[in-house]
C-alpha atoms as a PDB file:
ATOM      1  CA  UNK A   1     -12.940  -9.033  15.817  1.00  0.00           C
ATOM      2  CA  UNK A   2     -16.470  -9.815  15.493  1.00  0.00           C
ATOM      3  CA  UNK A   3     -18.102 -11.369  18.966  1.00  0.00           C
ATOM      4  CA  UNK A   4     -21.022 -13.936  17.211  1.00  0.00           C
ATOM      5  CA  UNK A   5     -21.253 -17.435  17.419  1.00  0.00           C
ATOM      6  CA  UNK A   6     -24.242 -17.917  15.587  1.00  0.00           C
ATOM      7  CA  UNK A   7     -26.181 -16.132  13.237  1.00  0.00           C
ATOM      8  CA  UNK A   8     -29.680 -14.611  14.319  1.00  0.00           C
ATOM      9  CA  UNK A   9     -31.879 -11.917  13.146  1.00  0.00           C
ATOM     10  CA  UNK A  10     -31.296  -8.423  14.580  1.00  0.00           C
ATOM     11  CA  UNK A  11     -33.637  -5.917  14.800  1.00  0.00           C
ATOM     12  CA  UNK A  12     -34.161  -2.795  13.031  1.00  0.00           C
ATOM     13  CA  UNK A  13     -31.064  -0.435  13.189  1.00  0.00           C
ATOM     14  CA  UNK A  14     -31.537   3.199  14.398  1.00  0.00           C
ATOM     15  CA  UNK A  15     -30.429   5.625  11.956  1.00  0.00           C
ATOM     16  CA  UNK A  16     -27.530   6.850  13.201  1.00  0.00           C
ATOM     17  CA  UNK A  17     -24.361   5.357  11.737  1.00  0.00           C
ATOM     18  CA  UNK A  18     -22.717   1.512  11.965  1.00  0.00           C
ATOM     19  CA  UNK A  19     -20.924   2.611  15.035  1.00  0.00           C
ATOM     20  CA  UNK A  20     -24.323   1.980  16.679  1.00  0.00           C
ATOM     21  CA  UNK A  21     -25.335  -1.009  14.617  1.00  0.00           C
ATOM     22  CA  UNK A  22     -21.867  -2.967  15.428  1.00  0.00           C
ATOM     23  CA  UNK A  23     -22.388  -1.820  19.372  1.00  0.00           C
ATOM     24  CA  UNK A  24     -26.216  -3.576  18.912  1.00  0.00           C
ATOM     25  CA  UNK A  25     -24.632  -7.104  17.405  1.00  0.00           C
ATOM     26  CA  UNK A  26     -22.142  -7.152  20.229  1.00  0.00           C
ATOM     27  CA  UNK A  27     -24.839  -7.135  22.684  1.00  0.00           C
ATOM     28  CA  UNK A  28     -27.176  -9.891  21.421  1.00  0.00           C
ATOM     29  CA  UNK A  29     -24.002 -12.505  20.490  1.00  0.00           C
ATOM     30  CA  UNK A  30     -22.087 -14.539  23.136  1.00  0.00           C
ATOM     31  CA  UNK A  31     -18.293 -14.032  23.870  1.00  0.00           C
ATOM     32  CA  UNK A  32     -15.742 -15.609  21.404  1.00  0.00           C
ATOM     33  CA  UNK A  33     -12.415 -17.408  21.732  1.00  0.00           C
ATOM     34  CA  UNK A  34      -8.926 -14.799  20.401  1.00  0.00           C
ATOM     35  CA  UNK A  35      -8.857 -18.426  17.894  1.00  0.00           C
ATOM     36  CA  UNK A  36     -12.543 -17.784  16.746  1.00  0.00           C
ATOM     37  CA  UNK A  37     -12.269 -14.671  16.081  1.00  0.00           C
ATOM     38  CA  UNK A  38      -9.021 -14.362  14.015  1.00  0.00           C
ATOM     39  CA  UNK A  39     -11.024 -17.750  11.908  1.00  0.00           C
ATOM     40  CA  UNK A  40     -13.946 -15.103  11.753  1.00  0.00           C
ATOM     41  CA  UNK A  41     -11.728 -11.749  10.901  1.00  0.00           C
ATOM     42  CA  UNK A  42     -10.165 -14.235   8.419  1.00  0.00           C
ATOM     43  CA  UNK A  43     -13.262 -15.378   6.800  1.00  0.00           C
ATOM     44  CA  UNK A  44     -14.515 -11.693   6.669  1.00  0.00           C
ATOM     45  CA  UNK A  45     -11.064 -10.366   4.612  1.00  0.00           C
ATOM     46  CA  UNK A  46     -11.354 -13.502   2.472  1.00  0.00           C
ATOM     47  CA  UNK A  47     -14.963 -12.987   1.125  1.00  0.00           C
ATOM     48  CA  UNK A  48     -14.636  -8.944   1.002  1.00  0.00           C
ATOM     49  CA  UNK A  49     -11.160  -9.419  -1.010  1.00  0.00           C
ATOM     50  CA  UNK A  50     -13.076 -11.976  -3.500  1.00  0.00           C
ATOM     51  CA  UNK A  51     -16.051  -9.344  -3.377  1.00  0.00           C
ATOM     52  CA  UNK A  52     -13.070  -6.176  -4.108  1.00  0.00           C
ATOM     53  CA  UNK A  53     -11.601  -8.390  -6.551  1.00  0.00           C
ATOM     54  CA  UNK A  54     -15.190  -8.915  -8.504  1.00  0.00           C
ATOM     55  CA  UNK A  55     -16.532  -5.471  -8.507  1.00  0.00           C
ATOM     56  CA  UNK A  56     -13.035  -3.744  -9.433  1.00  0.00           C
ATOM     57  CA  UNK A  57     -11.664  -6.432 -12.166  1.00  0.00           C
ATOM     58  CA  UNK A  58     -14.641  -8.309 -12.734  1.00  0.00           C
ATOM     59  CA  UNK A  59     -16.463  -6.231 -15.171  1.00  0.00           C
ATOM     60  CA  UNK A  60     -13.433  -4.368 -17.060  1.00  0.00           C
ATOM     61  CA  UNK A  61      -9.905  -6.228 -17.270  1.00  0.00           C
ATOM     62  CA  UNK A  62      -8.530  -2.502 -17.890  1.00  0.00           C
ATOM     63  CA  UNK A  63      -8.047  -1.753 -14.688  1.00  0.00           C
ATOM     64  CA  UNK A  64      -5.912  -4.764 -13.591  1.00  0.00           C
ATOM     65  CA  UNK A  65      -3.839  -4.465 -17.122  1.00  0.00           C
ATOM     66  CA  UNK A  66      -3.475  -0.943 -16.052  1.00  0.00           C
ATOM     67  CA  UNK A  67      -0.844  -2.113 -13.529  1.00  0.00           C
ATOM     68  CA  UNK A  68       1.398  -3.559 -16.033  1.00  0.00           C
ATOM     69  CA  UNK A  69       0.924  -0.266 -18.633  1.00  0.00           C
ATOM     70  CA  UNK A  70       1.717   2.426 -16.431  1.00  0.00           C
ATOM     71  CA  UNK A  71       5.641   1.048 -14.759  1.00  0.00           C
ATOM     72  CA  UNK A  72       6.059  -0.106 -18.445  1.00  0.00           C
ATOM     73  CA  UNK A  73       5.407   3.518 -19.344  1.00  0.00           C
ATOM     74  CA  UNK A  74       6.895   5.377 -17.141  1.00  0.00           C
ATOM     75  CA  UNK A  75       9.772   2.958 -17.863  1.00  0.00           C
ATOM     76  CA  UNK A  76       9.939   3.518 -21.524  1.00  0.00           C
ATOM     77  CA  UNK A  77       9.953   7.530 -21.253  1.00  0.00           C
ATOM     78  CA  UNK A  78      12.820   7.176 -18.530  1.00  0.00           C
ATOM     79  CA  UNK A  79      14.799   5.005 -20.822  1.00  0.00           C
ATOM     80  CA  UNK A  80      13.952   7.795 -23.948  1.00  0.00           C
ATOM     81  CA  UNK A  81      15.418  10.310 -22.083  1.00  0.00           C
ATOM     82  CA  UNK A  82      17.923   8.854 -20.952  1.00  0.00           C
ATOM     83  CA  UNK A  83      19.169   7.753 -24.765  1.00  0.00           C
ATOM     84  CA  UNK A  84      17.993  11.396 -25.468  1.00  0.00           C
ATOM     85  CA  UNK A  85      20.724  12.812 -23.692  1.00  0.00           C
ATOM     86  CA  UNK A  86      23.641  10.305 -24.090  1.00  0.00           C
ATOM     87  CA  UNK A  87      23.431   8.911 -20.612  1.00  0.00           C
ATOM     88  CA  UNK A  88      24.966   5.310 -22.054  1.00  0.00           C
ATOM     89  CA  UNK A  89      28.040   7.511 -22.086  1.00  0.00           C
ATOM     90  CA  UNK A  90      27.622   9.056 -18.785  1.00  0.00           C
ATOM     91  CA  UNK A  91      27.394   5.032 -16.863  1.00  0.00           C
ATOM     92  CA  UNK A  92      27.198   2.032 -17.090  1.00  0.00           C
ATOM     93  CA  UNK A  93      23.940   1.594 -15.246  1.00  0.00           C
ATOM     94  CA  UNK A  94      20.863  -0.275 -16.749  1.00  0.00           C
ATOM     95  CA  UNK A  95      18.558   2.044 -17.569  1.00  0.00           C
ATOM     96  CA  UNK A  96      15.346   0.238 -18.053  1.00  0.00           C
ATOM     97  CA  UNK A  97      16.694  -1.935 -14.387  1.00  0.00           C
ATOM     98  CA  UNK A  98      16.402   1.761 -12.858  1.00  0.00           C
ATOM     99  CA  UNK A  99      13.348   2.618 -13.737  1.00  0.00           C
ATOM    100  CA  UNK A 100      11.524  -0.570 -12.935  1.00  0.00           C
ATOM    101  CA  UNK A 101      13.456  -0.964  -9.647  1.00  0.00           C
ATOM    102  CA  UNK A 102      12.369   2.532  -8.795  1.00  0.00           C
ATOM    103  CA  UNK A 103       8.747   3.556  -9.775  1.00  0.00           C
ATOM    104  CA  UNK A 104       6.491   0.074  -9.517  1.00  0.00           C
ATOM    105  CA  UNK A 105       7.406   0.343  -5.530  1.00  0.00           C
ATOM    106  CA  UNK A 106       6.075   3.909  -5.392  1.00  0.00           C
ATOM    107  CA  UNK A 107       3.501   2.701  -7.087  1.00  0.00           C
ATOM    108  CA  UNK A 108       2.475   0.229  -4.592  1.00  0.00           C
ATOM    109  CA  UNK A 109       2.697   1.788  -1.429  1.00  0.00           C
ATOM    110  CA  UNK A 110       0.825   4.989  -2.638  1.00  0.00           C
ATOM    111  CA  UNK A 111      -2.086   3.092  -4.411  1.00  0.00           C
ATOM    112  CA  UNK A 112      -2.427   1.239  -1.365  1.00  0.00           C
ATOM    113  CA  UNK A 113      -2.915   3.984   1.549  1.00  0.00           C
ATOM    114  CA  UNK A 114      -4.745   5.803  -1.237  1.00  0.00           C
ATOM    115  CA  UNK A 115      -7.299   3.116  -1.365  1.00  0.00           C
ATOM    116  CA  UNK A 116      -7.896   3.884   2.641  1.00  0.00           C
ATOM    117  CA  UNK A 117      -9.079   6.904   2.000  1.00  0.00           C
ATOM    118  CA  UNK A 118     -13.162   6.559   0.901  1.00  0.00           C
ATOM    119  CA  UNK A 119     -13.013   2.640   1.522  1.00  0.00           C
ATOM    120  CA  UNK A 120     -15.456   3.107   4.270  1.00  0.00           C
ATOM    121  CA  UNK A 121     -17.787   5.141   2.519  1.00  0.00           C
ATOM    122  CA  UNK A 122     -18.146   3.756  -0.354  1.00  0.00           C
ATOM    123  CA  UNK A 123     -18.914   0.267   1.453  1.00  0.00           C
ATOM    124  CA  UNK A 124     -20.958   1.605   4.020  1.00  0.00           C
ATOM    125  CA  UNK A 125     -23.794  -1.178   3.481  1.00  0.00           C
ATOM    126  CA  UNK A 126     -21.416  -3.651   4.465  1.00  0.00           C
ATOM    127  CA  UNK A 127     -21.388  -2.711   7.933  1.00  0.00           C
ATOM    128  CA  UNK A 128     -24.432  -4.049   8.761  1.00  0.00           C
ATOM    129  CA  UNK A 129     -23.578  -7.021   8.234  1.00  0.00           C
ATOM    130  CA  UNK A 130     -22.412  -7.996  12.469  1.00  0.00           C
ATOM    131  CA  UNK A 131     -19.177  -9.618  11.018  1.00  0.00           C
ATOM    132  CA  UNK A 132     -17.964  -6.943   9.105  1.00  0.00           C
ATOM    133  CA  UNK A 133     -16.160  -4.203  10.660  1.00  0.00           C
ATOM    134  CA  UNK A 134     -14.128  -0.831   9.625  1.00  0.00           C
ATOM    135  CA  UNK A 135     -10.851  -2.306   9.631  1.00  0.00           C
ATOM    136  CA  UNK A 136     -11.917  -5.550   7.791  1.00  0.00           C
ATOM    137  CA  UNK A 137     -12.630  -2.712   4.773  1.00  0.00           C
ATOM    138  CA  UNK A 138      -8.991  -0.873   5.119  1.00  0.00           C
ATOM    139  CA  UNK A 139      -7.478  -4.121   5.137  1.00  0.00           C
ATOM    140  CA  UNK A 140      -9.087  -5.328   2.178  1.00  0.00           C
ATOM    141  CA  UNK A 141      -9.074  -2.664  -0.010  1.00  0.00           C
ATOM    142  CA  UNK A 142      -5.003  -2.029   0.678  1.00  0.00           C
ATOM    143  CA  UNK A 143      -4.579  -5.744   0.623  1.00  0.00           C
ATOM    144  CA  UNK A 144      -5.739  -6.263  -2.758  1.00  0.00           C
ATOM    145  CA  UNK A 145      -3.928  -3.760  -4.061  1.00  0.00           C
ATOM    146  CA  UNK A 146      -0.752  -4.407  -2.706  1.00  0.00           C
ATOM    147  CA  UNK A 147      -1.412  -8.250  -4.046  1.00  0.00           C
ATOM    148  CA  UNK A 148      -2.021  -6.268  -7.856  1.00  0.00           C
ATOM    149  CA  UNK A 149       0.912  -3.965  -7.956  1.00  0.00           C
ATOM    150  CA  UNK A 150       3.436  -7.017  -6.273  1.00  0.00           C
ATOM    151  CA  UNK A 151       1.904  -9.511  -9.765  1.00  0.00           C
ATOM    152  CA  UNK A 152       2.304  -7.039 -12.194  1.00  0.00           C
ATOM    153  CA  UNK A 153       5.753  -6.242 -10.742  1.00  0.00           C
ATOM    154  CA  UNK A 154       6.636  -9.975 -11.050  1.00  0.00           C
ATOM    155  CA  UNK A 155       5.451  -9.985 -13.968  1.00  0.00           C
ATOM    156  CA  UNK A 156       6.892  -7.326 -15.357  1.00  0.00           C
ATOM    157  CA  UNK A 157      10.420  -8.374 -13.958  1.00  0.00           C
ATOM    158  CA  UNK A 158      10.401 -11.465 -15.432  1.00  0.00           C
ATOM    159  CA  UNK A 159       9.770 -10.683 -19.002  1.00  0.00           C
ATOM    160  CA  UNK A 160      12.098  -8.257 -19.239  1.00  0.00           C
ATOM    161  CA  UNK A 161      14.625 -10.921 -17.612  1.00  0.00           C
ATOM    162  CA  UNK A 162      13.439 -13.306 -20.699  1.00  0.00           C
ATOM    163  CA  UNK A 163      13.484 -10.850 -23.514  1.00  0.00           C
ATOM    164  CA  UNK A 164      17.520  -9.886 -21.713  1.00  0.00           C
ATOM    165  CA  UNK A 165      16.567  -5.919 -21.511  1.00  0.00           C
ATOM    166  CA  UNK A 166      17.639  -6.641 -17.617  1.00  0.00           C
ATOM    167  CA  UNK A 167      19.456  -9.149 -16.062  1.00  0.00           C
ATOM    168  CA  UNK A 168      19.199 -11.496 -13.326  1.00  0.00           C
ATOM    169  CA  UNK A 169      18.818  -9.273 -10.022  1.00  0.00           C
ATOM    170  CA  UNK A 170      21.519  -9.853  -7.401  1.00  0.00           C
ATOM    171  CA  UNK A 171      19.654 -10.384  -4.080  1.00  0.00           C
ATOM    172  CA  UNK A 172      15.751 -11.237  -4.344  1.00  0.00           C
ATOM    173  CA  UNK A 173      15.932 -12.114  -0.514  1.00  0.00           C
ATOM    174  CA  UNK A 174      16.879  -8.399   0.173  1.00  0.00           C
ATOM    175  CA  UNK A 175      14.542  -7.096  -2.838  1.00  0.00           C
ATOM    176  CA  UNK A 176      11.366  -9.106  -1.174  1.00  0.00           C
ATOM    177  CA  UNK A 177      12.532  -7.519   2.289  1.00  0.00           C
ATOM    178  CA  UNK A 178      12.182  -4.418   1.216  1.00  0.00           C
ATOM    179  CA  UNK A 179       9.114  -5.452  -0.706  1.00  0.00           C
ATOM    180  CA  UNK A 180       7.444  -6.474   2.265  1.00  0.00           C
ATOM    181  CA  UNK A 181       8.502  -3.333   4.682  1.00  0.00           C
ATOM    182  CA  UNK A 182       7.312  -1.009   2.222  1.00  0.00           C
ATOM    183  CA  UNK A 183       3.744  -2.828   2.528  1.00  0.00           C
ATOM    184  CA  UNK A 184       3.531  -2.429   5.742  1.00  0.00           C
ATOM    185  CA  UNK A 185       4.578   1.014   5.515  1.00  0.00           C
ATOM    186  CA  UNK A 186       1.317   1.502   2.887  1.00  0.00           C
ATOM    187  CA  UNK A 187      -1.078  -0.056   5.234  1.00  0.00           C
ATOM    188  CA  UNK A 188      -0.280   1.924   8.432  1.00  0.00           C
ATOM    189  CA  UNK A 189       0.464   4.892   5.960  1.00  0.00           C
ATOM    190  CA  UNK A 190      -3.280   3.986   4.885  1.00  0.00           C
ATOM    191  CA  UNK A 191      -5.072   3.546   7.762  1.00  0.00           C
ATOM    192  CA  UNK A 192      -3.810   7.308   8.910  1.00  0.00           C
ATOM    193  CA  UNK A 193      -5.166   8.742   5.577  1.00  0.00           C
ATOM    194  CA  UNK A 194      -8.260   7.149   6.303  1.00  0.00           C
ATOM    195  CA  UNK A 195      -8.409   8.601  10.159  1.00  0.00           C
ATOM    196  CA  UNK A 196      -7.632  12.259   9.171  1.00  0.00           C
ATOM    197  CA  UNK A 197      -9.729  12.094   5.480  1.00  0.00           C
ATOM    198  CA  UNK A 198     -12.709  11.311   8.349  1.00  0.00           C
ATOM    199  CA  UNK A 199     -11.575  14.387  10.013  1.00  0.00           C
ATOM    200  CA  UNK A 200     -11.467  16.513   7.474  1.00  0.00           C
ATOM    201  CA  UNK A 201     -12.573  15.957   4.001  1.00  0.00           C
ATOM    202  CA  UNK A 202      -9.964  18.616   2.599  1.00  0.00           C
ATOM    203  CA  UNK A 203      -7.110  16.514   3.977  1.00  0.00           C
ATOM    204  CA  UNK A 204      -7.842  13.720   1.901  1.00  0.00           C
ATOM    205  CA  UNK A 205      -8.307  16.160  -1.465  1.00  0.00           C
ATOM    206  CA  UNK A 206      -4.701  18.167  -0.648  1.00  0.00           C
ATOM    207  CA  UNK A 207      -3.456  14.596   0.204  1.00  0.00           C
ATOM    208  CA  UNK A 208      -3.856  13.253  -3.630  1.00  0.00           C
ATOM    209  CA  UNK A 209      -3.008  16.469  -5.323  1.00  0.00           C
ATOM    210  CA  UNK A 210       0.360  16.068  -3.066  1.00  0.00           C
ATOM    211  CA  UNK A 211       0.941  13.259  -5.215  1.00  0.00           C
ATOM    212  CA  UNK A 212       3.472  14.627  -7.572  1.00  0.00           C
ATOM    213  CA  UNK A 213       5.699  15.537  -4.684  1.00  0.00           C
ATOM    214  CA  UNK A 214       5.703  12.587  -2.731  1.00  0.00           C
ATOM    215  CA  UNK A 215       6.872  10.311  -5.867  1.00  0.00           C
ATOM    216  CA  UNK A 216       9.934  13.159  -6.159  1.00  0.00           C
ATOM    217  CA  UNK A 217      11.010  12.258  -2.545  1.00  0.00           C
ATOM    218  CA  UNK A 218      10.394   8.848  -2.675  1.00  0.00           C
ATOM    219  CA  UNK A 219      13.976   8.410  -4.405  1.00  0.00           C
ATOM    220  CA  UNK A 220      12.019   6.436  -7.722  1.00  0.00           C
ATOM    221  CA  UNK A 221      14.239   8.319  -9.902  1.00  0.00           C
ATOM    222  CA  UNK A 222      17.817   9.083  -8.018  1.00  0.00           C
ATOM    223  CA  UNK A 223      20.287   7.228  -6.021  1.00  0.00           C
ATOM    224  CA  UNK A 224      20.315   9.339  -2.479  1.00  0.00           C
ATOM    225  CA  UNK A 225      24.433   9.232  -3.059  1.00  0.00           C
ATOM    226  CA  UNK A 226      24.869  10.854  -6.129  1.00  0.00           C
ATOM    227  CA  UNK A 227      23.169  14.200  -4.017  1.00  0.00           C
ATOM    228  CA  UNK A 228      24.859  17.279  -2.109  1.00  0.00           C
ATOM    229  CA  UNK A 229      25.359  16.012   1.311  1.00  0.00           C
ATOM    230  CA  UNK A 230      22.817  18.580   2.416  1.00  0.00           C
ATOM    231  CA  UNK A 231      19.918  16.732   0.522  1.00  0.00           C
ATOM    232  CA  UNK A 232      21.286  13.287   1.596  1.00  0.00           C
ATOM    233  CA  UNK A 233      20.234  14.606   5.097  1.00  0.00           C
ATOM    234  CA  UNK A 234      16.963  15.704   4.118  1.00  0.00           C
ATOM    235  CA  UNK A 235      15.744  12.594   1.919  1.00  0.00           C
ATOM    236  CA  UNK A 236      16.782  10.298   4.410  1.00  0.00           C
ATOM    237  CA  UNK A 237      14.642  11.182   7.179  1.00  0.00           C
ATOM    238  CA  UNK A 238      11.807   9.927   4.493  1.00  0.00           C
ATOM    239  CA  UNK A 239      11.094   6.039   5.448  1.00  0.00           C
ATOM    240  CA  UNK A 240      10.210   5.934   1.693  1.00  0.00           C
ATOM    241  CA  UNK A 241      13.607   6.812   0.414  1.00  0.00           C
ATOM    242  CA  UNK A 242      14.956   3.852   2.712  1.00  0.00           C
ATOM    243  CA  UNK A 243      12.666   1.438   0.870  1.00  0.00           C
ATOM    244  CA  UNK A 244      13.162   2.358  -2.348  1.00  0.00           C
ATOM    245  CA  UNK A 245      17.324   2.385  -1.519  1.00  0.00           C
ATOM    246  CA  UNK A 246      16.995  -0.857  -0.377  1.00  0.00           C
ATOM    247  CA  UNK A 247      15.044  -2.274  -3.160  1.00  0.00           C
ATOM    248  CA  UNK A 248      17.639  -1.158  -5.367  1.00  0.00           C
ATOM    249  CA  UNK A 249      20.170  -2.754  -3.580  1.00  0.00           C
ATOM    250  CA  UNK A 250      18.766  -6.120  -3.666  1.00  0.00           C
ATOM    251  CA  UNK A 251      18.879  -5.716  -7.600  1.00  0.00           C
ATOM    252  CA  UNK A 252      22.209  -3.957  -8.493  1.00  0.00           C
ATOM    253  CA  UNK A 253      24.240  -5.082  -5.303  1.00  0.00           C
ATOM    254  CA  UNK A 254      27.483  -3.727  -5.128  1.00  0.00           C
ATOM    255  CA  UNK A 255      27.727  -2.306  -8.208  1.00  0.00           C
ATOM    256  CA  UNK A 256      25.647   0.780  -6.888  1.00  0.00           C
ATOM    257  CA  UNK A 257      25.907   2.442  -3.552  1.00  0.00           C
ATOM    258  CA  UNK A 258      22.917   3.360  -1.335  1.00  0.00           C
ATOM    259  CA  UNK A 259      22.492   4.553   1.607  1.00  0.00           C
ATOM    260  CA  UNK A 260      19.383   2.938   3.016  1.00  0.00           C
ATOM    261  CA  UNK A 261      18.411   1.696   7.092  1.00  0.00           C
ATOM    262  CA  UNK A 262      16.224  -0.919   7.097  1.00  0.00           C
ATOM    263  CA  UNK A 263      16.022  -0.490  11.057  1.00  0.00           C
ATOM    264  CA  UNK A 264      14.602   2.690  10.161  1.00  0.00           C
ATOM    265  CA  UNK A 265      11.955   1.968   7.952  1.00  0.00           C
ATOM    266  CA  UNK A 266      11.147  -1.221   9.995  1.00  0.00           C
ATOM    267  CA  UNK A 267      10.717   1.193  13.272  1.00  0.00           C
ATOM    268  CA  UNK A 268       8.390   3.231  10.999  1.00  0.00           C
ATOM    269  CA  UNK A 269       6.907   0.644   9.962  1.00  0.00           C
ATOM    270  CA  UNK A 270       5.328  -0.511  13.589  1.00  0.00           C
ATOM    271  CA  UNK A 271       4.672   3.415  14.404  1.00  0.00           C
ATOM    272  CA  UNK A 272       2.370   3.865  11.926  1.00  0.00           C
ATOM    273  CA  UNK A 273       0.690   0.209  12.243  1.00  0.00           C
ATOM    274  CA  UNK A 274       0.198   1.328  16.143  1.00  0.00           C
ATOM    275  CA  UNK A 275      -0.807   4.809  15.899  1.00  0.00           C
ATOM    276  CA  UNK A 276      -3.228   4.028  12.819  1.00  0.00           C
ATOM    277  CA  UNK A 277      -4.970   0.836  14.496  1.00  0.00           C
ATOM    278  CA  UNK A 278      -4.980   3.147  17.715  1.00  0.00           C
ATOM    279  CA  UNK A 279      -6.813   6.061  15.492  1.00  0.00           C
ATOM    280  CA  UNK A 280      -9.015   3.812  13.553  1.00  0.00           C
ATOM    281  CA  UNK A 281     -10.452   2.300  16.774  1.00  0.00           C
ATOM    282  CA  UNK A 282     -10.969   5.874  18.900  1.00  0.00           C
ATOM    283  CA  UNK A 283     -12.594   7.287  15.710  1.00  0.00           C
ATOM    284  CA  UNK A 284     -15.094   3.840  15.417  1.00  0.00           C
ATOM    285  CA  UNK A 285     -15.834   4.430  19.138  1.00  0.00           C
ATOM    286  CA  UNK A 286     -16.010   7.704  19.040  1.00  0.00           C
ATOM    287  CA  UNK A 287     -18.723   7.727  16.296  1.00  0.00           C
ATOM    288  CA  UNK A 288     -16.765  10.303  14.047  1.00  0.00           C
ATOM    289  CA  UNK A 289     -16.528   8.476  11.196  1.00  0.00           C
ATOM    290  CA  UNK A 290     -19.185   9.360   8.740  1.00  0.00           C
END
């Protein structure tokens, strides 16, 4: 939280990093109340969101109508394939339902911690600014594009609902559940990318070029039940898998079976908020951040 009442003039920052320059506004600003400061830290999310919003949509609408073209893709090839091979023969499952209950989520949460990764650097400026501080920037960069991918999905849902490709889903209470744990999941999943791409730059590089495999054991494109036992075992030690099991739920209800722990993912969920707001503040203090 930032520790101002009042705006003043600082002097000229030393050269060495916004560790020092946030360390020089606390000590020329008077103490704040816990209600201030959330009103502050609020403020501060609010304008860098609009400012996020402006510089990433703003200029080129291609980028936001991305989010609706790529789930509609990868949900057109799934349902190809799946005609391809006769699979209307094989179940009775929606095909099209599948694929958009599966991949959009994925979608989401890996977008989001993604966006962790570089936010600091390439906002850098922004620091010296005595409100504005390193986790205002994770927020707001995961925030906004958790906000993207959860429209499009809507939107998405809904016209295929009107046009009768998919029907109604069963449980939106326990599809918006999982909705909501797996966006916690991306944030503290983000702010950890962020702490060990500032560690080491090849962590962040091997991180995205992992991407391939981490949508594969996400469970986007299987139910965990219809594995060997011995995989079951495996893929559910994933929080992900839990998530995306759950989601599904919500839409097919009982006509599916899954085998997801919300417990689970919610106890991830507060691990990695802990240990990455933990991280995020040693490596601020610290001075390791570049």
């Amino acid at each position: 939280m930032s520790d101002n009442a009042e705006l003043t003039t600082p002097p000229p920052l030393p050269d060495d990093g916004y560790q020092n320059a946030s360390k020089l506004a606390m000590t020329q600003t008077r103490e704040t109340t816990l209600k201030e400061s959330f009103q502050i830290q609020k403020r501060v999310i609010g304008a860098l969101l609009l400012r996020e919003m402006i510089t990433r949509y703003g200029r080129n609408n291609l980028g936001f109508l991305w989010l609706f073209v790529e789930p509609l893709l990868v949900t057109m090839v799934i349902a190809l394939i799946w005609k391809f091979v006769r699979g209307n023969h094989l179940s009775d499952l929606n095909i099209v339902a599948f694929a958009i209950t599966g991949y959009p989520l994925v979608m989401m949460w890996r977008k989001s911690a993604n966006k962790a990764i570089g936010a600091v650097a390439a906002n850098k400026g922004l620091l010296y600014h005595r409100n504005v501080r390193v986790i205002d920037l994770l927020f707001s960069r995961m925030i906004l594009e958790i906000a993207s991918v959860t429209v499009a999905q809507i939107v998405i849902l809904m016209a295929l609902i009107f046009i009768g490709w998919i029907p109604l889903p069963f449980d939106v209470f326990y599809m918006l559940l999982a909705w909501i744990l797996m966006s916690f999941f991306a944030i503290g999943l983000g702010l950890l990318l962020y702490v060990l791409s500032e560690k080491s730059e090849i962590f962040g590089r091997i991180w995205k070029a992992m991407g391939l495999a981490t949508v594969l054991i996400s469970g986007a494109f299987y139910f965990v039940s219809a594995l060997p036992v011995h995989v079951q075992e495996i893929l559910l030690w994933f929080p992900m898998v839990h998530g995306t099991e759950m989601f599904r739920h919500g839409y097919f209800g009982s006509t599916v079976v899954t085998m997801e722990n919300p417990w689970y993912l919610a106890l991830w969920d507060i691990i990695l908020l802990l240990v990455g707001l933990l991280t995020v503040h040693n490596i601020v203090r610290q001075g390791v951040a570049k």
